[in-house]
PDB file of N, CA and C in Angstrom:
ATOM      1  N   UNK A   1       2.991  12.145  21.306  1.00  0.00           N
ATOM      2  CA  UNK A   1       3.275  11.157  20.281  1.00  0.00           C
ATOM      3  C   UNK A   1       4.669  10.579  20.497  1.00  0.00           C
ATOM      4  N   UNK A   2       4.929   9.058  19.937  1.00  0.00           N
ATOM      5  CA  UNK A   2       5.996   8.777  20.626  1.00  0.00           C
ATOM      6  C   UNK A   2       6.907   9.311  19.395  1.00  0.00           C
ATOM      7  N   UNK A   3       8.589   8.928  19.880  1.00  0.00           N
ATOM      8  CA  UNK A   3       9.147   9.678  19.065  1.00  0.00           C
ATOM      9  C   UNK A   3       9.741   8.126  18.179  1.00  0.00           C
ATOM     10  N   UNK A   4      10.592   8.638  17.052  1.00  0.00           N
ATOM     11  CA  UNK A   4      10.531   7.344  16.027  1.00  0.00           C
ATOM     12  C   UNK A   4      11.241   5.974  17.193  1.00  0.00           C
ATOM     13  N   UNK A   5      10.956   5.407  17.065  1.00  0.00           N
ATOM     14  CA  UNK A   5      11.537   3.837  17.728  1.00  0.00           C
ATOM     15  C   UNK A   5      12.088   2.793  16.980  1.00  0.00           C
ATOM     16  N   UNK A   6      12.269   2.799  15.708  1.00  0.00           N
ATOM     17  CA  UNK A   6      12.726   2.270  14.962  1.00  0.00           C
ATOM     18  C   UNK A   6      14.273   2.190  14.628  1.00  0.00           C
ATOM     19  N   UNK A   7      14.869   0.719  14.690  1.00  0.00           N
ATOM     20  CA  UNK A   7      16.128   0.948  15.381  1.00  0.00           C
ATOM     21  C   UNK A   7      17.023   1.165  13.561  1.00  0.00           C
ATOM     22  N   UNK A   8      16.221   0.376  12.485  1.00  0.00           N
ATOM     23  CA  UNK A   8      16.826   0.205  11.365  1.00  0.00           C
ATOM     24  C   UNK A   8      16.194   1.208  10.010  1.00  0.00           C
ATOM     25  N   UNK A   9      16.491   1.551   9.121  1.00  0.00           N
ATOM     26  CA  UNK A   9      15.389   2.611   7.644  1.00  0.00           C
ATOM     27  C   UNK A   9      14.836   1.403   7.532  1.00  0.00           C
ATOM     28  N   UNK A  10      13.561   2.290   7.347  1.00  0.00           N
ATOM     29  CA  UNK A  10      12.496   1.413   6.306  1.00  0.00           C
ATOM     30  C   UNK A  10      12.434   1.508   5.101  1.00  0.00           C
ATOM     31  N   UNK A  11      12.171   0.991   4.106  1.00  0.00           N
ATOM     32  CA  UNK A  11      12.332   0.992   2.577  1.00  0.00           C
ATOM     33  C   UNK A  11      10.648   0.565   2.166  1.00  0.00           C
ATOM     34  N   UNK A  12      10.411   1.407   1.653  1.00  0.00           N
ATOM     35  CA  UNK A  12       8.930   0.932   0.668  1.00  0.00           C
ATOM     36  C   UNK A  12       9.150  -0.598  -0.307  1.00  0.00           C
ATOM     37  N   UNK A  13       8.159  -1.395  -0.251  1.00  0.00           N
ATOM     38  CA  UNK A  13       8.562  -2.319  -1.173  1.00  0.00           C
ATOM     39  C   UNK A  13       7.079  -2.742  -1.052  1.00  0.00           C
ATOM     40  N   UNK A  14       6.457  -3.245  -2.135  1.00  0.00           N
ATOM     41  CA  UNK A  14       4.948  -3.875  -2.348  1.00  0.00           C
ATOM     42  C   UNK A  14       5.434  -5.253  -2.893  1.00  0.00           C
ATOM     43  N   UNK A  15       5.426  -6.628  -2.227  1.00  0.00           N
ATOM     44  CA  UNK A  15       5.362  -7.753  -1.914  1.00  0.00           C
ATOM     45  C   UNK A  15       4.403  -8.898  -1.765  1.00  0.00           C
ATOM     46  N   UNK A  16       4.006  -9.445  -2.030  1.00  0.00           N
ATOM     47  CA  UNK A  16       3.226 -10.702  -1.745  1.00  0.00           C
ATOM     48  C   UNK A  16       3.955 -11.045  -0.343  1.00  0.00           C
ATOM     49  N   UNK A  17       3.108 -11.473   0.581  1.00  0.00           N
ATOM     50  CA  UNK A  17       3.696 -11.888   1.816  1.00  0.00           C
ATOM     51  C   UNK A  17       2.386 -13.171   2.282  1.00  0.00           C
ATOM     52  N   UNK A  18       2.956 -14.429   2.767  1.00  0.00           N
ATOM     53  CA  UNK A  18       2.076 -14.916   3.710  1.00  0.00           C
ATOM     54  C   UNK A  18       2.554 -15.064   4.909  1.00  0.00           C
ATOM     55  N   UNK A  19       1.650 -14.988   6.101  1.00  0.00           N
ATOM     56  CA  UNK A  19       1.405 -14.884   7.596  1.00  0.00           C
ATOM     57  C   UNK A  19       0.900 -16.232   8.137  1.00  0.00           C
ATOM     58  N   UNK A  20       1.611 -16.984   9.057  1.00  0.00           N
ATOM     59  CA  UNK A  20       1.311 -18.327   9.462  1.00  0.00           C
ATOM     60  C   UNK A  20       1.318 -17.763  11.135  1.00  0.00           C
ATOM     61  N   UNK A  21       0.185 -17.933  11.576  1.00  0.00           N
ATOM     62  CA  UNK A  21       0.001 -17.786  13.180  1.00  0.00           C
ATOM     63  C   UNK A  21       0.918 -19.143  13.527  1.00  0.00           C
ATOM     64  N   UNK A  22       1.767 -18.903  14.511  1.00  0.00           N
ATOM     65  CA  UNK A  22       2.415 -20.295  15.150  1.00  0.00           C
ATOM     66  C   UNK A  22       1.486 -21.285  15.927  1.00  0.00           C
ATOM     67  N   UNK A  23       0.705 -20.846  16.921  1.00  0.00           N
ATOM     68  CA  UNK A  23      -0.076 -20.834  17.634  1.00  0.00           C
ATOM     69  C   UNK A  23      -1.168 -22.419  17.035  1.00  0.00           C
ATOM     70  N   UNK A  24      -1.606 -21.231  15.680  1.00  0.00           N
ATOM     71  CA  UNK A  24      -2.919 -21.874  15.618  1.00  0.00           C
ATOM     72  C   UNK A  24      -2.581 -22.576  14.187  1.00  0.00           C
ATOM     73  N   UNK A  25      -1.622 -21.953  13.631  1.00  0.00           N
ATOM     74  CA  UNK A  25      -0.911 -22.949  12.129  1.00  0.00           C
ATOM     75  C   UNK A  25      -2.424 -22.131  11.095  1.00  0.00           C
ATOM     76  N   UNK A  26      -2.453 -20.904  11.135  1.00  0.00           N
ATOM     77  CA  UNK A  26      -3.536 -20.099  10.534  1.00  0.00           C
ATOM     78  C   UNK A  26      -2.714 -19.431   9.132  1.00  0.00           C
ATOM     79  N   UNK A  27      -2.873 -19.697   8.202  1.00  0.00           N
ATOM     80  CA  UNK A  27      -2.502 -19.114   7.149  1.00  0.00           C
ATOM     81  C   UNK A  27      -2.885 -17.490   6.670  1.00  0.00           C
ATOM     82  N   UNK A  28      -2.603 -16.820   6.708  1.00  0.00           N
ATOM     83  CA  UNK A  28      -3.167 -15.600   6.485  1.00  0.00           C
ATOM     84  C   UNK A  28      -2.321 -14.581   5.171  1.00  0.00           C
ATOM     85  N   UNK A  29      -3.154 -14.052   3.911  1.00  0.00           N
ATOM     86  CA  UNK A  29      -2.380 -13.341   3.281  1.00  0.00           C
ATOM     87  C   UNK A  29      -2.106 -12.047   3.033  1.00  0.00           C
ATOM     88  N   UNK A  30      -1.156 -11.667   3.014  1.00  0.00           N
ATOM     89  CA  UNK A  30      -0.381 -10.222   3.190  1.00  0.00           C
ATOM     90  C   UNK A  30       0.046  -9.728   1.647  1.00  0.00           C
ATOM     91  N   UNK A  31       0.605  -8.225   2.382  1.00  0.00           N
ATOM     92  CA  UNK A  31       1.528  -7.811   1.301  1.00  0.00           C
ATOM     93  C   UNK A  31       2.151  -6.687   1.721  1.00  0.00           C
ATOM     94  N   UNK A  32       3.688  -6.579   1.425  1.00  0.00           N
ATOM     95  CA  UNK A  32       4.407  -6.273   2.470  1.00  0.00           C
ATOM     96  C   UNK A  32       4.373  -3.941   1.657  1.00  0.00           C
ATOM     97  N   UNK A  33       4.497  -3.080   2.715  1.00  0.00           N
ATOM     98  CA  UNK A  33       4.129  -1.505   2.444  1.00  0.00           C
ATOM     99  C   UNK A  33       5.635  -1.463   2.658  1.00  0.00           C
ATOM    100  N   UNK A  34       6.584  -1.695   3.661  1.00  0.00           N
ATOM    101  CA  UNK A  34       7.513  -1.626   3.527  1.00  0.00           C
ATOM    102  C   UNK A  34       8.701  -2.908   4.847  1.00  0.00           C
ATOM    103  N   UNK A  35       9.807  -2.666   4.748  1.00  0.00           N
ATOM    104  CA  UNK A  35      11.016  -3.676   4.891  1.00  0.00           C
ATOM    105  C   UNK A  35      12.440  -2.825   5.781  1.00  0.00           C
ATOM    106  N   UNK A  36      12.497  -3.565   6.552  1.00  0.00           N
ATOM    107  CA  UNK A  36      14.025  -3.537   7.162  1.00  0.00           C
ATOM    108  C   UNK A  36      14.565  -4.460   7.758  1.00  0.00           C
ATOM    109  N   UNK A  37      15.600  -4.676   8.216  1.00  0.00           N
ATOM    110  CA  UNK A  37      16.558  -5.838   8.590  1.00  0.00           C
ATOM    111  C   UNK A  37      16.074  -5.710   9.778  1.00  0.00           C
ATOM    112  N   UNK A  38      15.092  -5.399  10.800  1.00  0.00           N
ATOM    113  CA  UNK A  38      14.462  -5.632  11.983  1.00  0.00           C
ATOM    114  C   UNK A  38      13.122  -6.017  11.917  1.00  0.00           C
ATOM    115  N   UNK A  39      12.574  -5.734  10.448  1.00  0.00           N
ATOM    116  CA  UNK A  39      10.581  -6.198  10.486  1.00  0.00           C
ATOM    117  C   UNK A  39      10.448  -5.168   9.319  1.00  0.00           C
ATOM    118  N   UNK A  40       9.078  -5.338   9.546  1.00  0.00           N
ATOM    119  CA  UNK A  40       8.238  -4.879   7.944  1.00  0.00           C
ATOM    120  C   UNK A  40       6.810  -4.769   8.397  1.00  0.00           C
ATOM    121  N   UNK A  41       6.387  -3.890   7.827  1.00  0.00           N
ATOM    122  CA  UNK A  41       4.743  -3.659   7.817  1.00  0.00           C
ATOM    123  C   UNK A  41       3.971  -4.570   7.052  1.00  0.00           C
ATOM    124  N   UNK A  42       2.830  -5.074   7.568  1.00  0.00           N
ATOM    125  CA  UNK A  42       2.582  -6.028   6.091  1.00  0.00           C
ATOM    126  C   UNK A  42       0.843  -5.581   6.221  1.00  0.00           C
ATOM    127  N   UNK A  43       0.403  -5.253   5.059  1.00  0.00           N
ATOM    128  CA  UNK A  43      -0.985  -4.984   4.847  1.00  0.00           C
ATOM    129  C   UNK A  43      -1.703  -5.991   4.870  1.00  0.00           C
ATOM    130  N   UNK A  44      -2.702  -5.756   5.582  1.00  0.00           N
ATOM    131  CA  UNK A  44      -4.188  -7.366   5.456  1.00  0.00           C
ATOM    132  C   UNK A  44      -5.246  -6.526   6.434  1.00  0.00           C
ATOM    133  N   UNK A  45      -6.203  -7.193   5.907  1.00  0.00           N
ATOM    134  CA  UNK A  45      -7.840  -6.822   6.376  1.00  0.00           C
ATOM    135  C   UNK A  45      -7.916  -7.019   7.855  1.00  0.00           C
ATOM    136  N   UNK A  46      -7.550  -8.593   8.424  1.00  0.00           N
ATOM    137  CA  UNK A  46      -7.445  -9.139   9.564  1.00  0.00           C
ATOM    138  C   UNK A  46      -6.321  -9.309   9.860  1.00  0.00           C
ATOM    139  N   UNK A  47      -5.504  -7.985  10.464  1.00  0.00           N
ATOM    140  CA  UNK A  47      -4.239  -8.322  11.516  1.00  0.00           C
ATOM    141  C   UNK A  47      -4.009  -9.267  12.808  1.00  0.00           C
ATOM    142  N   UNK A  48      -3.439  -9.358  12.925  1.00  0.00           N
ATOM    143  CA  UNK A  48      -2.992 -11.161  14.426  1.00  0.00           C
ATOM    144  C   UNK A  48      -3.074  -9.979  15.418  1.00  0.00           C
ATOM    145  N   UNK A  49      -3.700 -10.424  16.566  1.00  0.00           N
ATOM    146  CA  UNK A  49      -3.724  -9.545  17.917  1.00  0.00           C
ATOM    147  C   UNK A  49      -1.960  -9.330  18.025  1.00  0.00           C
ATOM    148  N   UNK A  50      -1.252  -8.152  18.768  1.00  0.00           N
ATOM    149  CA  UNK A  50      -0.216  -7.687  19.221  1.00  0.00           C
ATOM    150  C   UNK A  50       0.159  -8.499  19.941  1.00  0.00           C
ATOM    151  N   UNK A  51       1.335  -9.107  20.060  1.00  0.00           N
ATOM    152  CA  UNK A  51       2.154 -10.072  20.487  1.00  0.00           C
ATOM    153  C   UNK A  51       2.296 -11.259  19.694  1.00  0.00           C
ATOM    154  N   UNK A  52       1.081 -11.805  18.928  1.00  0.00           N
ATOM    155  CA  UNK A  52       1.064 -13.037  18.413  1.00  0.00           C
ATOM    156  C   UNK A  52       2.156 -13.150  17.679  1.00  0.00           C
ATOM    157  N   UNK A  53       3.132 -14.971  17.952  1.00  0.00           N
ATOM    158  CA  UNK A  53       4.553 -15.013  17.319  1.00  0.00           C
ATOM    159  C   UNK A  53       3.740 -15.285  15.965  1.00  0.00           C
ATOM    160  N   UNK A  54       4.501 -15.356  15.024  1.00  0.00           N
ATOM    161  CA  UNK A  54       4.122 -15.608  13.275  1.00  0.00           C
ATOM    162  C   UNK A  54       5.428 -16.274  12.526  1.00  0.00           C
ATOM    163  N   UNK A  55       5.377 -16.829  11.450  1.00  0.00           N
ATOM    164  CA  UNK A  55       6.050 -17.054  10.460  1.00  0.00           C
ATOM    165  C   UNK A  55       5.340 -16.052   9.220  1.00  0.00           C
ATOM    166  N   UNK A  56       6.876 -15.738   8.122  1.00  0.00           N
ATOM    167  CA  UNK A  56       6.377 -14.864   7.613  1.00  0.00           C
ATOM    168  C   UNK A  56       6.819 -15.211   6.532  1.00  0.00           C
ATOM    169  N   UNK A  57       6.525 -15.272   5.378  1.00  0.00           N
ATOM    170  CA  UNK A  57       7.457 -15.603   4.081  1.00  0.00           C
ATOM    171  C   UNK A  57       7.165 -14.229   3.160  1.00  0.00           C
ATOM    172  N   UNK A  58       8.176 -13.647   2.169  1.00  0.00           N
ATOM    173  CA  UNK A  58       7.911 -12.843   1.585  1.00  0.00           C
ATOM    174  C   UNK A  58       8.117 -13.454   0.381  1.00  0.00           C
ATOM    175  N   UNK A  59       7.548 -12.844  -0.748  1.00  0.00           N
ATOM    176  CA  UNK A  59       8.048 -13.049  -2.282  1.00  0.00           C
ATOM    177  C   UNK A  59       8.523 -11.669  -2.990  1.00  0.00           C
ATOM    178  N   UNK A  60       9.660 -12.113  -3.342  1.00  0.00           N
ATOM    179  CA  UNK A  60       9.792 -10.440  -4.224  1.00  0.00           C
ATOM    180  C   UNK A  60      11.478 -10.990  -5.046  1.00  0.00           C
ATOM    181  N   UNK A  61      11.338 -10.251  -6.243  1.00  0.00           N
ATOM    182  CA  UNK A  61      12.470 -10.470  -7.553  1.00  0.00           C
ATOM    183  C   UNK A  61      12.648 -11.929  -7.669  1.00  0.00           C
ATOM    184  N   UNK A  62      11.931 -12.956  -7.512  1.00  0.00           N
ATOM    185  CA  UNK A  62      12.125 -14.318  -7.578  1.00  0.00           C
ATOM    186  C   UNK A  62      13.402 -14.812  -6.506  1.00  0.00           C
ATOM    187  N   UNK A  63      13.102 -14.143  -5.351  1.00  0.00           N
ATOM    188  CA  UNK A  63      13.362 -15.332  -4.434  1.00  0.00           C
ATOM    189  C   UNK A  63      12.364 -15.029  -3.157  1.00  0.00           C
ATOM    190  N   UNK A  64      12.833 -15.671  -2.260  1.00  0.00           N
ATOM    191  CA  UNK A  64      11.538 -15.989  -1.061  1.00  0.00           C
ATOM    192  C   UNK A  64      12.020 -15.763   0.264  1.00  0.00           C
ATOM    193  N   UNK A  65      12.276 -15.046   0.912  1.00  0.00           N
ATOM    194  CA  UNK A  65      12.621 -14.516   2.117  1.00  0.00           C
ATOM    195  C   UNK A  65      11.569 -14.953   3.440  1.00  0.00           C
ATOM    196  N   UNK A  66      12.341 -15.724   4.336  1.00  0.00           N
ATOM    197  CA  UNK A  66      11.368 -16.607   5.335  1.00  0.00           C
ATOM    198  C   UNK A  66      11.839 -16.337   6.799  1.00  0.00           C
ATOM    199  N   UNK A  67      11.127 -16.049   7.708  1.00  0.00           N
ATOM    200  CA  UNK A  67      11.760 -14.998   9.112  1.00  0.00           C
ATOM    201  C   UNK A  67      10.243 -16.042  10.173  1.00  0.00           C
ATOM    202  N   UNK A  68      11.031 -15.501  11.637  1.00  0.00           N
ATOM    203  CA  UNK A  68      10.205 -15.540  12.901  1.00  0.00           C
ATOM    204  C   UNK A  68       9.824 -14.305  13.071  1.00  0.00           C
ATOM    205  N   UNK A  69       8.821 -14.093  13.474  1.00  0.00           N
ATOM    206  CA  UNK A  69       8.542 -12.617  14.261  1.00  0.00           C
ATOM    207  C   UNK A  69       7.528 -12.724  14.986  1.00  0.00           C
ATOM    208  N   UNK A  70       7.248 -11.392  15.017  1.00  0.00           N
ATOM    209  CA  UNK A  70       6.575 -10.676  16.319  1.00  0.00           C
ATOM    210  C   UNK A  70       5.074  -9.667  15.954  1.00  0.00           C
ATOM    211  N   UNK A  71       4.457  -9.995  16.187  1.00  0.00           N
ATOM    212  CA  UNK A  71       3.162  -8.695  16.037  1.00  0.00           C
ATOM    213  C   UNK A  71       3.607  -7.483  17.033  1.00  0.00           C
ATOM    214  N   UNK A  72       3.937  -6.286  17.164  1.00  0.00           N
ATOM    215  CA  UNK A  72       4.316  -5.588  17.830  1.00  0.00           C
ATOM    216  C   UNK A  72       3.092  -4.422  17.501  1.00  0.00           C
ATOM    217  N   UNK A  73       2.507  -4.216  16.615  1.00  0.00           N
ATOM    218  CA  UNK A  73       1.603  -2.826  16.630  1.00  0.00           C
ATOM    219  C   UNK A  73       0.737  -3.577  15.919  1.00  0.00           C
ATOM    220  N   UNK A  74      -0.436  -3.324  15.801  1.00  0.00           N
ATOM    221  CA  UNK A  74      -1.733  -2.898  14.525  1.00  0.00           C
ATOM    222  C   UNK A  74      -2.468  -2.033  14.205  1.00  0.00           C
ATOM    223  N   UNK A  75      -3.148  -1.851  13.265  1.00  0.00           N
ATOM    224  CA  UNK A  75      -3.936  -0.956  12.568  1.00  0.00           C
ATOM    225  C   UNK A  75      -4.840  -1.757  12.114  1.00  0.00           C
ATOM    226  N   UNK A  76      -6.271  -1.697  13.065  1.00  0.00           N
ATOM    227  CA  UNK A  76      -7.823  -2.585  12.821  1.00  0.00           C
ATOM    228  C   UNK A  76      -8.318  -2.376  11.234  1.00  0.00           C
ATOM    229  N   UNK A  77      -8.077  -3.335  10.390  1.00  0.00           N
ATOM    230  CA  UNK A  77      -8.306  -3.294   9.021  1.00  0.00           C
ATOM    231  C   UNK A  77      -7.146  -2.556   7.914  1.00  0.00           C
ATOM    232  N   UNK A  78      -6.538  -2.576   8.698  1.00  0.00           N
ATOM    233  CA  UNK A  78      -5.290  -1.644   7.662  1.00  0.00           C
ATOM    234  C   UNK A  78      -4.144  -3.098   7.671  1.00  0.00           C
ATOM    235  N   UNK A  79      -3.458  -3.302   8.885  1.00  0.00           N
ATOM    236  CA  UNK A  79      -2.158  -3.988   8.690  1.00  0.00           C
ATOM    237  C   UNK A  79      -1.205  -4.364   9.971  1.00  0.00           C
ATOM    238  N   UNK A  80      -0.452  -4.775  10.189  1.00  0.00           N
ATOM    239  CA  UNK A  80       0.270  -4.982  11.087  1.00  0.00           C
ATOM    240  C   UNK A  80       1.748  -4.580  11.027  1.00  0.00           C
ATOM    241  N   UNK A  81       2.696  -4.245  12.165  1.00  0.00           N
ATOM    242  CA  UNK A  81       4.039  -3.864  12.197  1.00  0.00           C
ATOM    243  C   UNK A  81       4.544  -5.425  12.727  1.00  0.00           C
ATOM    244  N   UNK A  82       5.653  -5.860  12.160  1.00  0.00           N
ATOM    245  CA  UNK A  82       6.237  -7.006  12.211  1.00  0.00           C
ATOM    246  C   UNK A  82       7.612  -7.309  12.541  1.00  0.00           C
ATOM    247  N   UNK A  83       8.327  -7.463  14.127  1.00  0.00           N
ATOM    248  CA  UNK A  83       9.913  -7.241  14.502  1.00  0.00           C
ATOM    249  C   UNK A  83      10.049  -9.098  14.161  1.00  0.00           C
ATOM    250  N   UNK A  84      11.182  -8.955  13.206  1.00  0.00           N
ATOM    251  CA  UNK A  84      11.763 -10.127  13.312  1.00  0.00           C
ATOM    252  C   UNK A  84      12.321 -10.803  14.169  1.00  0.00           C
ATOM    253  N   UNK A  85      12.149 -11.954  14.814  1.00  0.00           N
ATOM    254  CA  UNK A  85      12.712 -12.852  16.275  1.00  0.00           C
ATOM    255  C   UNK A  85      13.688 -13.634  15.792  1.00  0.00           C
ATOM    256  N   UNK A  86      13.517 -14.075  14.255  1.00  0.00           N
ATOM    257  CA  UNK A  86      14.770 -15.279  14.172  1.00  0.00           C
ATOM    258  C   UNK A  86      14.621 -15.378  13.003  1.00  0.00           C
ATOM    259  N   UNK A  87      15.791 -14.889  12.264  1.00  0.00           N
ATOM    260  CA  UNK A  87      16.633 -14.648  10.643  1.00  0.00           C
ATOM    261  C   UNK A  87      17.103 -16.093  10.540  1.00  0.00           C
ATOM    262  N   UNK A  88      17.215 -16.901   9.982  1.00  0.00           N
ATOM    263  CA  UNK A  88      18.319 -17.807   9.371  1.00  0.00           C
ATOM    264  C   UNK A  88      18.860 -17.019   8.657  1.00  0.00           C
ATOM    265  N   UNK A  89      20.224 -17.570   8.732  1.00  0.00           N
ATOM    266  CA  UNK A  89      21.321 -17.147   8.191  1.00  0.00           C
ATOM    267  C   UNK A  89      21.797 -16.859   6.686  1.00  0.00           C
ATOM    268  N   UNK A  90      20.806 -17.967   6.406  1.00  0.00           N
ATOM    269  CA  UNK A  90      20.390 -18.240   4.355  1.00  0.00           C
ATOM    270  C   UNK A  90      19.242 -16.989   4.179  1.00  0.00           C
ATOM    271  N   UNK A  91      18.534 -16.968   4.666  1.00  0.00           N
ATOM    272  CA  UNK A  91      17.743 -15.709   5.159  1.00  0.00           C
ATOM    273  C   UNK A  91      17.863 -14.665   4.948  1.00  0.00           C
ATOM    274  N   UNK A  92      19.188 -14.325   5.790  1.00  0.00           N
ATOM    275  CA  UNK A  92      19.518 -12.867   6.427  1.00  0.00           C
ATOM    276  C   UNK A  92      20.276 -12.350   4.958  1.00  0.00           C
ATOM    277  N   UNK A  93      20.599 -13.256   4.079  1.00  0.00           N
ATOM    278  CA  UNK A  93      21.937 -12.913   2.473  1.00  0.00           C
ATOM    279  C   UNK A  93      20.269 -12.288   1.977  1.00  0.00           C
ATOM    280  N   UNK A  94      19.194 -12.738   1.920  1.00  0.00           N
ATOM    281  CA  UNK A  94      18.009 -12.561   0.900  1.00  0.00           C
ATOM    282  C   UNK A  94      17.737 -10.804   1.219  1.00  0.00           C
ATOM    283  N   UNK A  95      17.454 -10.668   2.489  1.00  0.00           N
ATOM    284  CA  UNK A  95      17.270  -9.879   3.132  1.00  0.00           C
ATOM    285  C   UNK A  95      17.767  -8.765   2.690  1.00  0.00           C
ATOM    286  N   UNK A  96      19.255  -8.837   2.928  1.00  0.00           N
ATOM    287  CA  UNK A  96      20.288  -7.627   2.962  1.00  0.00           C
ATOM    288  C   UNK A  96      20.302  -7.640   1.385  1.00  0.00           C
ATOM    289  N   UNK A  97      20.047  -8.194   0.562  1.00  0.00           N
ATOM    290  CA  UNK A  97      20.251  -8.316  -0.856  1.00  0.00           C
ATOM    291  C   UNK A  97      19.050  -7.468  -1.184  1.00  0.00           C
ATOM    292  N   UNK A  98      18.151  -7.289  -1.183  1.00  0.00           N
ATOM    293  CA  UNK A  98      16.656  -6.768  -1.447  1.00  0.00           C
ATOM    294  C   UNK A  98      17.296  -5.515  -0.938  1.00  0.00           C
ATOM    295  N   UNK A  99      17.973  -5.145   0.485  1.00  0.00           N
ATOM    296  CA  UNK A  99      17.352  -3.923   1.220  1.00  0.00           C
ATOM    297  C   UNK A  99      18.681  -2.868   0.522  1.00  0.00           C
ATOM    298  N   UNK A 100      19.875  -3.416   0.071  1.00  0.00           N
ATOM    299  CA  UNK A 100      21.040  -2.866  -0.578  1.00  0.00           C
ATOM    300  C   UNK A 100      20.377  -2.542  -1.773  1.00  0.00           C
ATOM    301  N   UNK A 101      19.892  -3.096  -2.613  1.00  0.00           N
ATOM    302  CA  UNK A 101      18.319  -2.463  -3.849  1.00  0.00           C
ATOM    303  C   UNK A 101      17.926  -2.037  -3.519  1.00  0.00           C
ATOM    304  N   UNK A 102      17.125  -1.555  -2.530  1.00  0.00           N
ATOM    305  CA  UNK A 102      15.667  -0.293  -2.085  1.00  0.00           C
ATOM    306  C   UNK A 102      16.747   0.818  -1.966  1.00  0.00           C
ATOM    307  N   UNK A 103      17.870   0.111  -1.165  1.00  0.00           N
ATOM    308  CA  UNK A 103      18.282   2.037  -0.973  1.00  0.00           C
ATOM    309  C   UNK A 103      19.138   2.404  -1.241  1.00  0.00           C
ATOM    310  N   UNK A 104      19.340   2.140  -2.873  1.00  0.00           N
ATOM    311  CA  UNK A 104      20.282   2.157  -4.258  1.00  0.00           C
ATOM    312  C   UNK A 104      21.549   2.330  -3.945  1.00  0.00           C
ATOM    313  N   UNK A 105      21.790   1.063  -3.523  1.00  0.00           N
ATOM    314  CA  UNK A 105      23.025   0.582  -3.043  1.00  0.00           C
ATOM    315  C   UNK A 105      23.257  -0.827  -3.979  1.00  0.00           C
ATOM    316  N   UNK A 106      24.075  -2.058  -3.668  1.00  0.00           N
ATOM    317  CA  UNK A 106      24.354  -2.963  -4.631  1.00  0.00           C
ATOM    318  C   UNK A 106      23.110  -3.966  -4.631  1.00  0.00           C
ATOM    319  N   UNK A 107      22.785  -4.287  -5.849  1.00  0.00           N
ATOM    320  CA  UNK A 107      22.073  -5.937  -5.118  1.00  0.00           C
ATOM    321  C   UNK A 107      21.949  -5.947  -6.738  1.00  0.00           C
TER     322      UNK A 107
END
């Protein structure tokens, strides 16, 4: 088994998330199991094959957190693992604001 690979903590958080294939401009809806400043797991029936790039928007405490990423793992009917490729910078404040809350720190 491999050993953890995960470069950042993950934080549990249950989210509304939607999934936009780049590719094919495919809308797909999620909801996020958990979050870190490198990616997030996001639950759905039909995960994007491994590699596929995505847009990802999250919803959570009334604001909207919007990232590039990566399909890097799946789980056939469970969900997908998600490495972020490209934070904006307006972005990255939403981000770190949520993840300083999960792990009762400031936000």
């Amino acid at each position: 088994m491999d050993t953890e690979r995960r470069r950042a903590p993950r934080y549990p958080i249950i989210a509304d998330a939607e999934v936009t294939e780049i590719a094919s401009e495919t809308k797909l809806p999620a909801k996020t199991s958990d979050l870190s400043v490198g990616g997030c797991f996001l639950d759905m029936l039909n995960p994007s094959p491994e590699g596929t790039e995505i847009a990802v928007r999250i919803s959570h405490a009334d604001a909207t957190f919007s990232a590039r990423g990566r399909v890097v793992f799946l789980f056939p009917n469970m969900g997908m693992g998600v490495m972020f490729t490209s934070v904006p910078a307006s972005q990255q404040a939403v981000l770190e604001k949520w993840l300083a809350a999960l792990s009762g720190g400031e936000g």
